[in-house]
N, C-alpha and C. Protein backbone atom coordinates (compact mmCIF):
# COMPACT_ATOMS: atom_id res chain seq x y z
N UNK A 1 96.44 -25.23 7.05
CA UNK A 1 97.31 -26.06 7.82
C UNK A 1 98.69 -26.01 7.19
N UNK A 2 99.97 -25.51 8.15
CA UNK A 2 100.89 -26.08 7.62
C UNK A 2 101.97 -27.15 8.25
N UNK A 3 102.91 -27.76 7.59
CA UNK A 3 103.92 -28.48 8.35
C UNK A 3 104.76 -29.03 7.94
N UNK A 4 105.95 -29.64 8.83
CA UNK A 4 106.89 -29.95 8.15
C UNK A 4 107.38 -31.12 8.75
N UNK A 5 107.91 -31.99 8.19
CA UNK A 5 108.29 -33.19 8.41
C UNK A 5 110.02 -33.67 8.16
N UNK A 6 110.87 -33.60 9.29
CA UNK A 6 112.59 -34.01 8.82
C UNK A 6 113.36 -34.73 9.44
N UNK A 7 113.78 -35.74 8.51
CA UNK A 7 114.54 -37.12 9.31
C UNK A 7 116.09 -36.71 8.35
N UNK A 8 116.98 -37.18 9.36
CA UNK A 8 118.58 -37.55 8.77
C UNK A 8 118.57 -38.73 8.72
N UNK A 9 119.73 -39.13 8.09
CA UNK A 9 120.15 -40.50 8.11
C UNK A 9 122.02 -40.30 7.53
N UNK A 10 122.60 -41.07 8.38
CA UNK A 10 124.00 -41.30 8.08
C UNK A 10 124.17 -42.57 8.54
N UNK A 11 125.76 -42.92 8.01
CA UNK A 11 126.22 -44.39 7.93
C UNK A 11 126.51 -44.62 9.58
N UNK A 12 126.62 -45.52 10.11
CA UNK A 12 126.99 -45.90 11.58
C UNK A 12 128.26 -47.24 11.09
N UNK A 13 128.02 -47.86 9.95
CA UNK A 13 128.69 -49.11 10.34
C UNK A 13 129.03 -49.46 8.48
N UNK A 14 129.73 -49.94 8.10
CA UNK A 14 129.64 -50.94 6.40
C UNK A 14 131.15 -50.71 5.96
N UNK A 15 130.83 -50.34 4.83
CA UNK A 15 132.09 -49.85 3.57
C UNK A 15 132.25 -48.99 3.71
N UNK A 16 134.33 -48.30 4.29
CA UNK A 16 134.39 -46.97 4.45
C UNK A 16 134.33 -46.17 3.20
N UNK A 17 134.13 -46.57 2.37
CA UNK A 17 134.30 -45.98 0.84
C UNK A 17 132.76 -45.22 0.77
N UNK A 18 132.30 -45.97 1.20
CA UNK A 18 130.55 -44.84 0.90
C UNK A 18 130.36 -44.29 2.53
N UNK A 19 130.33 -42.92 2.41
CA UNK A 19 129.72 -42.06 3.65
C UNK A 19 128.49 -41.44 3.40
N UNK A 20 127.60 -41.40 4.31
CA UNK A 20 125.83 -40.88 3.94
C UNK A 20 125.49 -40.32 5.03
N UNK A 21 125.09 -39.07 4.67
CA UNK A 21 125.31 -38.28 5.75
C UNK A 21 124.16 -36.87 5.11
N UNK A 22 122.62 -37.39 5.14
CA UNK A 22 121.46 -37.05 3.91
C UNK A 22 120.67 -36.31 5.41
N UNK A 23 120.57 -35.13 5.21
CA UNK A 23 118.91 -34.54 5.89
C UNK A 23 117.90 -34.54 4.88
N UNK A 24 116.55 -34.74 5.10
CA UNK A 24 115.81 -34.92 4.30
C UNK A 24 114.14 -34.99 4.76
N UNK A 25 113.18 -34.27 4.07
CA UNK A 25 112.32 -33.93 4.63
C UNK A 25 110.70 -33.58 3.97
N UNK A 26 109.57 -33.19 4.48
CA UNK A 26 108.56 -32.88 3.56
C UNK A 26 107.92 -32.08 4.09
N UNK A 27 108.19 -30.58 3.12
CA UNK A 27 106.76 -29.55 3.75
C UNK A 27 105.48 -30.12 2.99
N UNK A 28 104.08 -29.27 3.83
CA UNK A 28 103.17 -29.05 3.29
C UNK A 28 102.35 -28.56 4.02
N UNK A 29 101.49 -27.88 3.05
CA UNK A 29 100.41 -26.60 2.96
C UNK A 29 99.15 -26.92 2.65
N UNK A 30 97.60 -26.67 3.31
CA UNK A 30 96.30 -27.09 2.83
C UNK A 30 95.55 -25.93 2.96
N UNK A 31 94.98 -25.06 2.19
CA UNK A 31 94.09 -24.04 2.56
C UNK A 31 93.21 -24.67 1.90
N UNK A 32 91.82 -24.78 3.19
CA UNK A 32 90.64 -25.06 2.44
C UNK A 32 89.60 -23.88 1.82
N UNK A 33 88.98 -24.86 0.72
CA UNK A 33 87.75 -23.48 0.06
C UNK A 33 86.74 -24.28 -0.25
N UNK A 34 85.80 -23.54 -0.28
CA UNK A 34 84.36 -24.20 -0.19
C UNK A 34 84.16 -25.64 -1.19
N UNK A 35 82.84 -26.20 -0.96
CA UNK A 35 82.27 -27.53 -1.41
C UNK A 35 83.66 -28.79 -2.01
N UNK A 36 84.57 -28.47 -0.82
CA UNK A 36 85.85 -29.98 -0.69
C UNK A 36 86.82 -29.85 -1.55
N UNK A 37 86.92 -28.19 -1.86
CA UNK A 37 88.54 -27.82 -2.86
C UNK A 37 89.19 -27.41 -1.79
N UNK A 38 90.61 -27.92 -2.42
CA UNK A 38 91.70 -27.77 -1.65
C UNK A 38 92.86 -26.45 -2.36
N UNK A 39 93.96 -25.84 -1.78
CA UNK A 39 95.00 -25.38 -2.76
C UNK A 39 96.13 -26.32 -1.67
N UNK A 40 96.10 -27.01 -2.25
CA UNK A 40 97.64 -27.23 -1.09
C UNK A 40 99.00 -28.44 -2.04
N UNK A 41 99.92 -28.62 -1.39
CA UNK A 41 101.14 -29.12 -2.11
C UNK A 41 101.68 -29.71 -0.91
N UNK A 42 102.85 -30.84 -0.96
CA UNK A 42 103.24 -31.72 -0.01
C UNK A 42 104.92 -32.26 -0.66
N UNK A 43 105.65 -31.65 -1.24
CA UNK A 43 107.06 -31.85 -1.85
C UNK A 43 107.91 -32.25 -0.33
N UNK A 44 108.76 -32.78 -1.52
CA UNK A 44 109.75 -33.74 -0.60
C UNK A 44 111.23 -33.30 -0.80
N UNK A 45 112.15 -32.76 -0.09
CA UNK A 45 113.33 -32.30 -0.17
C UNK A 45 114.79 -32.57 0.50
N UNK A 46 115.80 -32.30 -0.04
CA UNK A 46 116.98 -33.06 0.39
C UNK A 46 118.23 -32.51 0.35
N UNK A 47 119.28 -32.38 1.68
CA UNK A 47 120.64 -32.05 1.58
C UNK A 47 121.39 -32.75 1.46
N UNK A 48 121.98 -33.48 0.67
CA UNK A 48 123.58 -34.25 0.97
C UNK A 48 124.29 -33.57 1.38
N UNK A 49 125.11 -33.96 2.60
CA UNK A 49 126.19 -33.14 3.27
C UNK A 49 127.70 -33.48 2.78
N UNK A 50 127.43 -34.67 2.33
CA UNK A 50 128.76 -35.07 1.44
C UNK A 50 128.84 -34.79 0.17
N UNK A 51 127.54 -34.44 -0.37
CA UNK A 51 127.92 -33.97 -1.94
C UNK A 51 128.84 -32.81 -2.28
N UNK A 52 129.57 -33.07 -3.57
CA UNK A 52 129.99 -31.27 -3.43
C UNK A 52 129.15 -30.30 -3.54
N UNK A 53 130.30 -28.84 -3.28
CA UNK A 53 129.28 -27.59 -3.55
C UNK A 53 128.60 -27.60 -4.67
N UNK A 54 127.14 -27.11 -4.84
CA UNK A 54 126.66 -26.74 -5.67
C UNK A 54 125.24 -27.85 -6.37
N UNK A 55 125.79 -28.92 -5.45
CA UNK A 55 125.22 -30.57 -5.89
C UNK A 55 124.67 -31.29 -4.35
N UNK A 56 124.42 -30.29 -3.55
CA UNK A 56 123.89 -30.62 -2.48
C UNK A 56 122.38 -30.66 -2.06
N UNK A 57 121.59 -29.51 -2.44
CA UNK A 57 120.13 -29.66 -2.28
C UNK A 57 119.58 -30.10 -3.49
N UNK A 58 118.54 -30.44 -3.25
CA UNK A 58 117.03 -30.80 -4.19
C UNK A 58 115.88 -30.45 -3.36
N UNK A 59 115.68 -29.45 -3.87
CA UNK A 59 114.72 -28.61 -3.16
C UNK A 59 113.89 -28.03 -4.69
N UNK A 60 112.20 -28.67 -3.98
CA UNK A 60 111.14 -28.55 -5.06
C UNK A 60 110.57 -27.10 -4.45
N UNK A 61 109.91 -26.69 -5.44
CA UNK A 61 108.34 -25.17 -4.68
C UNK A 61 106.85 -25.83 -5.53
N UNK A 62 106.21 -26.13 -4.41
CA UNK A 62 105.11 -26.69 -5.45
C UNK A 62 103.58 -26.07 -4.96
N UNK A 63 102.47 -26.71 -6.18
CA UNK A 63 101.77 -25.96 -6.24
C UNK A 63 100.26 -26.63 -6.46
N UNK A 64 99.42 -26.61 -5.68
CA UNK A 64 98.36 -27.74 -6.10
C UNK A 64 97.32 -27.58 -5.83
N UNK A 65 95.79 -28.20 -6.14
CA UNK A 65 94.35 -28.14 -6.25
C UNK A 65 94.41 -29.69 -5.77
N UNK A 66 93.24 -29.65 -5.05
CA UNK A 66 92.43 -31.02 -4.59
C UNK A 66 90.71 -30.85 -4.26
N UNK A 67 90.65 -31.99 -4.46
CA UNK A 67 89.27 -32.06 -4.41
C UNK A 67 88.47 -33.38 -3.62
N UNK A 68 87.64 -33.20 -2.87
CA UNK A 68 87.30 -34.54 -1.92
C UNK A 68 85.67 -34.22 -2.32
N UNK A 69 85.35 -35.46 -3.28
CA UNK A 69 84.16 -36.10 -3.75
C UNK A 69 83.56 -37.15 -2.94
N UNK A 70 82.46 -37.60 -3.03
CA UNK A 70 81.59 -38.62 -2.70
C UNK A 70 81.79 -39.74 -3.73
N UNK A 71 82.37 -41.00 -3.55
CA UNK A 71 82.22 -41.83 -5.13
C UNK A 71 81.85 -43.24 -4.54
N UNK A 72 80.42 -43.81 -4.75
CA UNK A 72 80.35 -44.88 -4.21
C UNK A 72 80.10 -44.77 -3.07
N UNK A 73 79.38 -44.14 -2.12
CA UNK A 73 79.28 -43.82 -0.40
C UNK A 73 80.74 -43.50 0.00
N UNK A 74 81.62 -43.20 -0.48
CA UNK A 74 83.13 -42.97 0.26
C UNK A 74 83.46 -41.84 -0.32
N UNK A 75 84.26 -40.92 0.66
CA UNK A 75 84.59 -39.79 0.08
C UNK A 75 86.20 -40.28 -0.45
N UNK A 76 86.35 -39.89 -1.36
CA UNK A 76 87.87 -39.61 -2.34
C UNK A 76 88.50 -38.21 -2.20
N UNK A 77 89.39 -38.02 -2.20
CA UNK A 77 90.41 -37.10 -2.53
C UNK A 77 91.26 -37.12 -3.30
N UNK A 78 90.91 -36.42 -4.77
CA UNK A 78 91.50 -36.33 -5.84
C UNK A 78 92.64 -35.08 -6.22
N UNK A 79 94.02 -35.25 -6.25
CA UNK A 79 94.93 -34.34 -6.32
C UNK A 79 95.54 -33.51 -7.28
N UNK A 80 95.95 -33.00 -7.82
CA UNK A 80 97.41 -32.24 -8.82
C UNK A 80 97.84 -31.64 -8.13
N UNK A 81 99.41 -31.87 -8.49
CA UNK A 81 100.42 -30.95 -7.70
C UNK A 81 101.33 -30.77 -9.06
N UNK A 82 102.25 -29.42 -9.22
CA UNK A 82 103.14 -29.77 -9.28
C UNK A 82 103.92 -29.03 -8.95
N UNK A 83 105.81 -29.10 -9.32
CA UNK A 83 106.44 -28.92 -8.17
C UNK A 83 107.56 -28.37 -9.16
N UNK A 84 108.24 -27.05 -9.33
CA UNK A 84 109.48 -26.14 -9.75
C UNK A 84 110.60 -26.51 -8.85
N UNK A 85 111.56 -27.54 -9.07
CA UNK A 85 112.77 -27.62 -8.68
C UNK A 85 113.98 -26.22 -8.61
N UNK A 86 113.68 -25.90 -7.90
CA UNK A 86 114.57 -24.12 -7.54
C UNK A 86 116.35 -24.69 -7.39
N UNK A 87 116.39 -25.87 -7.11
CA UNK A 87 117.61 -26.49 -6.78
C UNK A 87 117.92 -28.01 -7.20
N UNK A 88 118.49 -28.40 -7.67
CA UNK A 88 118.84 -29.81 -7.84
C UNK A 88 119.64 -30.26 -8.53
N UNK A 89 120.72 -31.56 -8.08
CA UNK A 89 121.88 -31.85 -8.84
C UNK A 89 121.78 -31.54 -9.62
N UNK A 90 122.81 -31.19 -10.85
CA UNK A 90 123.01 -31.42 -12.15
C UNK A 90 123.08 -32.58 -13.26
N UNK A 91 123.93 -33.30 -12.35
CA UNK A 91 123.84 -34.65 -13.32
C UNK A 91 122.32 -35.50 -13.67
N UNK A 92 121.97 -35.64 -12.64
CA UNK A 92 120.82 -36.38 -12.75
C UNK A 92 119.35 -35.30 -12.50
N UNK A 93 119.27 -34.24 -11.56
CA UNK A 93 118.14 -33.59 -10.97
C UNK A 93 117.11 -33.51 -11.73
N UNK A 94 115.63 -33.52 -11.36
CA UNK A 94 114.29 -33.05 -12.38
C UNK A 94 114.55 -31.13 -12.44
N UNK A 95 113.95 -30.73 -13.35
CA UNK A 95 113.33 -29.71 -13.06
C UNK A 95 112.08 -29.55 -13.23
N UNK A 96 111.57 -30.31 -13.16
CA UNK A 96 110.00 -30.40 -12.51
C UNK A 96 109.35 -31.85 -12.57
N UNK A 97 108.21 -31.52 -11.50
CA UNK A 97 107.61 -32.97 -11.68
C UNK A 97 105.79 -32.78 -11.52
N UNK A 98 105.47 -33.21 -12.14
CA UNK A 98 103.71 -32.98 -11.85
C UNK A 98 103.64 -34.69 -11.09
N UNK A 99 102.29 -34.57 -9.87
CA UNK A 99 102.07 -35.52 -9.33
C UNK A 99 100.11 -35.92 -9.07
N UNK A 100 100.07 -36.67 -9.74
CA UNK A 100 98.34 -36.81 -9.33
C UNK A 100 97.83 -37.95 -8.36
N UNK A 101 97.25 -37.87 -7.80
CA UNK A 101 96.77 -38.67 -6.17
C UNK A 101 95.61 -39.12 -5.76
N UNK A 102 94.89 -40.43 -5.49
CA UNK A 102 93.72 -40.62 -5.76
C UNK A 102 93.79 -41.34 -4.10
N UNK A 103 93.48 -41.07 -3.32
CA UNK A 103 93.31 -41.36 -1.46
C UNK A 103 91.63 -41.49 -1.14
N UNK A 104 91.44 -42.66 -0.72
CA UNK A 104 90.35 -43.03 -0.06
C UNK A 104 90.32 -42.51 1.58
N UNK A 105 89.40 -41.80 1.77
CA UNK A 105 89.35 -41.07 3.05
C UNK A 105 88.65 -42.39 4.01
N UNK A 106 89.25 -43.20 4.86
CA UNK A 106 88.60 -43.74 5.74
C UNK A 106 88.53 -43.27 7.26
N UNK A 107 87.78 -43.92 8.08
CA UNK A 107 87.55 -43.68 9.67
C UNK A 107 88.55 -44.23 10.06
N UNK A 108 88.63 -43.58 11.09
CA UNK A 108 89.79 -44.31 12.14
C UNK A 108 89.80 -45.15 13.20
N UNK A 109 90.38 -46.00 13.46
CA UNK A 109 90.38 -47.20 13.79
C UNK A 109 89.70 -47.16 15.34
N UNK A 110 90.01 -46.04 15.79
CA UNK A 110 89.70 -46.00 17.31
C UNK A 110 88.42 -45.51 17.39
């Protein structure tokens, strides 16, 4: 499975001194493999259009294993990801981040 997920957001109304003017978004990837392993990753990424050159994206590449167990009659989905920042401010940016994820798989409501 793959997909991608992208919302903007800019100012409409406030203090003309701050302008925000952010695309921003989340791929992700799931290839399944046998008895409830996963390889998949779900990073979250970002343009400022007002930043200067060079200080505009934060853009992760990531990389991950999951696993969906039985614990207690409920299945779990247990995660690692992590994620090579290819791009990101200078002043502040990660260059990397590991992420671990513990999701209770329930039914759906309908």
């Amino acid at each position: 499975m793959l997909g991608l997920l992208v919302s903007h957001q800019w100012d409409v109304a406030g203090d003309d001194d701050v302008t925000t003017n952010v695309t921003a978004g989340q791929y992700f990837y799931v290839f399944n493999l046998k008895d409830g392993w996963q390889i998949s990753a779900s990073p979250t990424f970002s343009y400022d259009h007002e930043a200067a050159n060079g200080q505009r994206w934060i853009l992760p590449v990531g990389l991950g294993v999951s696993k969906t167990s039985m614990v207690g009659g409920r299945p779990w989905k247990f995660a690692l990801q992590f994620w090579q920042y290819v791009e990101a401010p200078d002043a502040f940016g990660p260059d990397w981040q590991i992420r671990f994820t513990v999701t209770p798989v329930v039914s759906l409501p309908w």
